[in-house]
Protein backbone atom coordinates (compact mmCIF):
# COMPACT_ATOMS: atom_id res chain seq x y z
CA UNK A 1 8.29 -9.67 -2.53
CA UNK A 2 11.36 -11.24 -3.49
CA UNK A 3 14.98 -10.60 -1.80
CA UNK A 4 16.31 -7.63 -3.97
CA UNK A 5 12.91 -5.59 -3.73
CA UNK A 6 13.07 -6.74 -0.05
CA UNK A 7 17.11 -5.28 0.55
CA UNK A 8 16.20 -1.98 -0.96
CA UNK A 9 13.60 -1.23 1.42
CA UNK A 10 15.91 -2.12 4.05
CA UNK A 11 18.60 0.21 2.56
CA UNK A 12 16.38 2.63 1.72
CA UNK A 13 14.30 2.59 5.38
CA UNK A 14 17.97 2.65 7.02
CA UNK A 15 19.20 5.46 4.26
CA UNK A 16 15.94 8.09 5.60
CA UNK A 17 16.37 7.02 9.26
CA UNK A 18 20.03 8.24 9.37
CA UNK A 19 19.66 10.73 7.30
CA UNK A 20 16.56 12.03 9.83
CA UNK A 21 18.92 11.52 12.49
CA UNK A 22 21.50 13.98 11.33
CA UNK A 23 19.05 16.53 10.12
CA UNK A 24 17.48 16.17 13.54
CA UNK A 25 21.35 16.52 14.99
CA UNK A 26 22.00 19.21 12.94
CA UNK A 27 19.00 21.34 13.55
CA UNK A 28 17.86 21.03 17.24
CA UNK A 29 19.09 22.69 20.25
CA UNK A 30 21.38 21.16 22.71
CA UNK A 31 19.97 19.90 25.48
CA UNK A 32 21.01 21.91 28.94
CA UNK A 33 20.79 18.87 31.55
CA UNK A 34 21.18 20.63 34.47
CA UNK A 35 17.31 22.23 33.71
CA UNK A 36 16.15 18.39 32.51
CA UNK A 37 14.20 16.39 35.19
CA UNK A 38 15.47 13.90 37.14
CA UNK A 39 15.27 10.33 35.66
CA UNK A 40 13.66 8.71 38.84
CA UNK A 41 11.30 11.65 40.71
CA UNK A 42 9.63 9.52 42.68
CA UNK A 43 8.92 11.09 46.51
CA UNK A 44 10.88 13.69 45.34
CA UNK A 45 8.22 16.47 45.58
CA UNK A 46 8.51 17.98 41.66
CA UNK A 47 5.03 18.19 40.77
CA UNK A 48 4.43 16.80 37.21
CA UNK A 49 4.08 19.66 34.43
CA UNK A 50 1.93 17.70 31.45
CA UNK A 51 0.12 15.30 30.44
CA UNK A 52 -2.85 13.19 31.92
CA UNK A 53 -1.76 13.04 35.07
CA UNK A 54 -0.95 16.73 35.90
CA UNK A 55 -4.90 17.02 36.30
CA UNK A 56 -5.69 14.74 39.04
């Protein structure tokens, strides 16, 4: 691959991830943070709501 091949695909990788970005951005709901869960839960008592370890 030689250097100018190699730039456009870093352009163009850098073009669609910013441009997914601000679609994304554009398109999702903001988030509420008082209804997010806190960052460190640990001893907390929340019970876990998904994933693997919700089943144990």
């Amino acid at each position: 691959m030689d250097m100018t091949s190699r730039t456009s695909a870093v352009v163009l990788l850098w073009a669609v991830l910013i441009a997914f970005f601000a679609w994304d951005w554009t398109h999702s709901s903001p988030v509420n943070h008082r209804k997010e869960p806190a960052i460190l839960a640990i001893g907390s008592g929340q019970a876990p709501s998904g994933g693997h370890c919700s089943a144990f």
